[in-house]
C-alpha atoms as a PDB file:
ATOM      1  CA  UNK A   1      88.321 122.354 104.842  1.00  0.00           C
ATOM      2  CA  UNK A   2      90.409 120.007 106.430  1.00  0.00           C
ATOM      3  CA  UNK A   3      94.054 119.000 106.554  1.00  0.00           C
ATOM      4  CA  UNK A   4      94.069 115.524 106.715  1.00  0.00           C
ATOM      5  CA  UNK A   5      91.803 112.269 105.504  1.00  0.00           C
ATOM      6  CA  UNK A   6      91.821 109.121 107.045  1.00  0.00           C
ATOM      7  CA  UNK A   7      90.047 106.081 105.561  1.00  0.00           C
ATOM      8  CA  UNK A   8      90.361 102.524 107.542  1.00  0.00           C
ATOM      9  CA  UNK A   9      90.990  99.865 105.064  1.00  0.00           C
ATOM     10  CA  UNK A  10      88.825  96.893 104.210  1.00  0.00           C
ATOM     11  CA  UNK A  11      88.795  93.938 102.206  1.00  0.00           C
ATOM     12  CA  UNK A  12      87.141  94.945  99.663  1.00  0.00           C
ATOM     13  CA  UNK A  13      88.671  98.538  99.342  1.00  0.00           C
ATOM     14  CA  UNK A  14      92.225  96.681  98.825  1.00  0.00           C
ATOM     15  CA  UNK A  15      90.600  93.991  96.558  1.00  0.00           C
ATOM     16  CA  UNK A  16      88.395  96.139  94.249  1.00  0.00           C
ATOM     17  CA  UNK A  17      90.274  99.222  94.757  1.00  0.00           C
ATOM     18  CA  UNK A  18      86.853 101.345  95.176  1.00  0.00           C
ATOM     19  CA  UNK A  19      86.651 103.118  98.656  1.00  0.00           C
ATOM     20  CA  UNK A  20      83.731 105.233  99.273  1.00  0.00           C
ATOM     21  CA  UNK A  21      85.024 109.263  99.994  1.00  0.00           C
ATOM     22  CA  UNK A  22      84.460 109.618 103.571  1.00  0.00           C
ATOM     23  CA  UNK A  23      83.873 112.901 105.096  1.00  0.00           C
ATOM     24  CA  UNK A  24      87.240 113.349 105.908  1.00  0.00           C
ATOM     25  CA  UNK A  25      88.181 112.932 102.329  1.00  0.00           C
ATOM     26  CA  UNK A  26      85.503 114.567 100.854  1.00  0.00           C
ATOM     27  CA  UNK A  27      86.889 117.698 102.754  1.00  0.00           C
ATOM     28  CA  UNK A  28      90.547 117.314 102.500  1.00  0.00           C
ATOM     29  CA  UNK A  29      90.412 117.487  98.591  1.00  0.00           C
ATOM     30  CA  UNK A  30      88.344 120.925  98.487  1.00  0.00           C
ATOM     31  CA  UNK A  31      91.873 122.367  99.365  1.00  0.00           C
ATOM     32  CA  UNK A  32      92.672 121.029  95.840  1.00  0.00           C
ATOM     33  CA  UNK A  33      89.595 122.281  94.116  1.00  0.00           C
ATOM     34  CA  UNK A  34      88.075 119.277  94.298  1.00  0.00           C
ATOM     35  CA  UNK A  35      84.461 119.323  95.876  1.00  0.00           C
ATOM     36  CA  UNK A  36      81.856 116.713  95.501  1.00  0.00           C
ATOM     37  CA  UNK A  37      79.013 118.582  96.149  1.00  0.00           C
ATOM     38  CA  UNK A  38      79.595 120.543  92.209  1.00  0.00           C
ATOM     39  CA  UNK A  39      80.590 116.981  90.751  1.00  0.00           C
ATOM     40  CA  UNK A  40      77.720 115.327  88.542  1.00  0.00           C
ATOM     41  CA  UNK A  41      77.778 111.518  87.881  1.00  0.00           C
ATOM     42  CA  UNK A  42      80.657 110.155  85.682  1.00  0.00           C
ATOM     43  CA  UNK A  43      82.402 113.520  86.610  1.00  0.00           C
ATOM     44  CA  UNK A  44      86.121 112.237  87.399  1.00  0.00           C
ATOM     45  CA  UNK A  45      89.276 114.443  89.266  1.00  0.00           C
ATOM     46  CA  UNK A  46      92.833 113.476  89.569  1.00  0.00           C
ATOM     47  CA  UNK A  47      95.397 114.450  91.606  1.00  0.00           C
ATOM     48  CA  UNK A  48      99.110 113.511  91.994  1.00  0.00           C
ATOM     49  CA  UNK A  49     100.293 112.134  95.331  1.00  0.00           C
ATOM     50  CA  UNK A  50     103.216 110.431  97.457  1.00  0.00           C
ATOM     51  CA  UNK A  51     103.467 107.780  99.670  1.00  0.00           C
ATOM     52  CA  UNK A  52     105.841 107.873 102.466  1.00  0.00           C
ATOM     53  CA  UNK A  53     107.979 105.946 100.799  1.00  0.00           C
ATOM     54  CA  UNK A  54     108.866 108.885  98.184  1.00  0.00           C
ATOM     55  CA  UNK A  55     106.802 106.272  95.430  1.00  0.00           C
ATOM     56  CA  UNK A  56     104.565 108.552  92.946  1.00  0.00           C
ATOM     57  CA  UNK A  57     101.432 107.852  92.653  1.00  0.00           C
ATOM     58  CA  UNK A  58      97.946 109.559  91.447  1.00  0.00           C
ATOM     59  CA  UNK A  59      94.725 109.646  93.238  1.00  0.00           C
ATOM     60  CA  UNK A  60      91.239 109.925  91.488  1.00  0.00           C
ATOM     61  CA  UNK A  61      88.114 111.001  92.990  1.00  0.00           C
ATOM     62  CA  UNK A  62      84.779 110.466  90.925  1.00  0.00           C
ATOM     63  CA  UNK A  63      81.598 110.033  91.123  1.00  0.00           C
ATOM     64  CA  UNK A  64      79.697 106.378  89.928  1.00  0.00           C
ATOM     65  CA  UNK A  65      77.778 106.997  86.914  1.00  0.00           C
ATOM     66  CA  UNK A  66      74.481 105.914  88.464  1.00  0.00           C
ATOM     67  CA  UNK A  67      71.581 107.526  89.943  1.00  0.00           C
ATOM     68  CA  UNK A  68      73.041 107.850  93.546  1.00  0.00           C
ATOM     69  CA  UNK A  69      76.545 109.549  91.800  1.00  0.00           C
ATOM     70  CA  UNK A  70      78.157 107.404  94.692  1.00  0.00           C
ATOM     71  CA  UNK A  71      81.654 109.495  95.701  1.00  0.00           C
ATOM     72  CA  UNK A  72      84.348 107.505  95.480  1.00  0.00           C
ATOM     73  CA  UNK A  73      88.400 107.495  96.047  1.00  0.00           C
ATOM     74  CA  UNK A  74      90.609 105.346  94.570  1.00  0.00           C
ATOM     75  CA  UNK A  75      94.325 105.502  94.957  1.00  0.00           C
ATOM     76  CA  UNK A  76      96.631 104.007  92.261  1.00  0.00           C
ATOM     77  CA  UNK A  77      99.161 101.327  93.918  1.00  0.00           C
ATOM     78  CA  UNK A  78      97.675 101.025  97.483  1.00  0.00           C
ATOM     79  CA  UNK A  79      97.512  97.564  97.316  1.00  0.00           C
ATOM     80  CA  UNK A  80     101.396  97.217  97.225  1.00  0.00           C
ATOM     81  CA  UNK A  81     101.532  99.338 100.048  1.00  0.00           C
ATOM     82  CA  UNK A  82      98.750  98.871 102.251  1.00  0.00           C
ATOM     83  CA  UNK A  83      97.168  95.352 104.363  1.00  0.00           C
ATOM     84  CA  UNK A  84      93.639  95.144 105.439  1.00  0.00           C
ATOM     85  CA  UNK A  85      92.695  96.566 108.794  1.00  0.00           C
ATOM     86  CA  UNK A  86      95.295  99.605 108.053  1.00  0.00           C
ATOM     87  CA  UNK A  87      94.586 103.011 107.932  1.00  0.00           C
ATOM     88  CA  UNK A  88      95.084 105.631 105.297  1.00  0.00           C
ATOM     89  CA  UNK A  89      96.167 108.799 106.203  1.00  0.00           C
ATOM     90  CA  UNK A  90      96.323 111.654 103.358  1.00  0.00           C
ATOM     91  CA  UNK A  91      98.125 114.868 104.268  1.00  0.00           C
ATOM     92  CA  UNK A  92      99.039 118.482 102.312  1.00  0.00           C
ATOM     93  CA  UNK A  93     102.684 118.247 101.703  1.00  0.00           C
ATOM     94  CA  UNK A  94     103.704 121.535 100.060  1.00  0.00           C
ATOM     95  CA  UNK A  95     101.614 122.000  96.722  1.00  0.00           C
ATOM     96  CA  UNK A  96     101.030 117.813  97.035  1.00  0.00           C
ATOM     97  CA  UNK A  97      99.521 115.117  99.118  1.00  0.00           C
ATOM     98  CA  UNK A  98     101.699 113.059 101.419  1.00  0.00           C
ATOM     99  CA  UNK A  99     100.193 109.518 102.153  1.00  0.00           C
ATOM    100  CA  UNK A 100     101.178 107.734 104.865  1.00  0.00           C
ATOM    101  CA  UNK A 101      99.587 103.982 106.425  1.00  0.00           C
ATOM    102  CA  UNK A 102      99.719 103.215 109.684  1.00  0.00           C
END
């Protein structure tokens, strides 16, 4: 289990708001309970989050409802916060997650 999740934004991530769960984040969240690997297709988790700015903001993981059960992150609000090219960094703060962009 990790720490910290990074994802590199993209056009479409910020357009669509669908970013694939990279490793990183596919490990970060088992310290939430969270783990991909026991999620079926459809099956949906969310989890309450910062940014740095002290803004609220929820998180949901999931899992597309198709045969491949794609794992997917989406975070509610990036696009206010984030530009393409940045990178998202998601951190344990306390009993939350801290998100910060660089």
């Amino acid at each position: 289990m990790s720490n910290t999740a990074q994802i590199k934004l993209t056009k479409t991530m910020l357009d669509k708001a669908i970013i694939d769960a990279n490793k990183s984040v596919r490990e970060f969240v088992k310290v939430f309970g969270v783990d991909f690997a026991k999620m079926k297709s459809g099956d949906r988790a969310t989890l309450e989050a910062k940014f740095v700015d002290g803004t609220e903001t929820v998180i949901n993981l999931y899992r597309t409802n198709n045969a491949r059960g794609d794992r997917r992150i989406s975070i509610k609000g990036l696009k206010a916060q984030a530009e393409i090219g940045n990178v998202v960094s998601l951190s344990k703060k306390g009993k939350g997650i801290h998100i910060e962009i660089h």
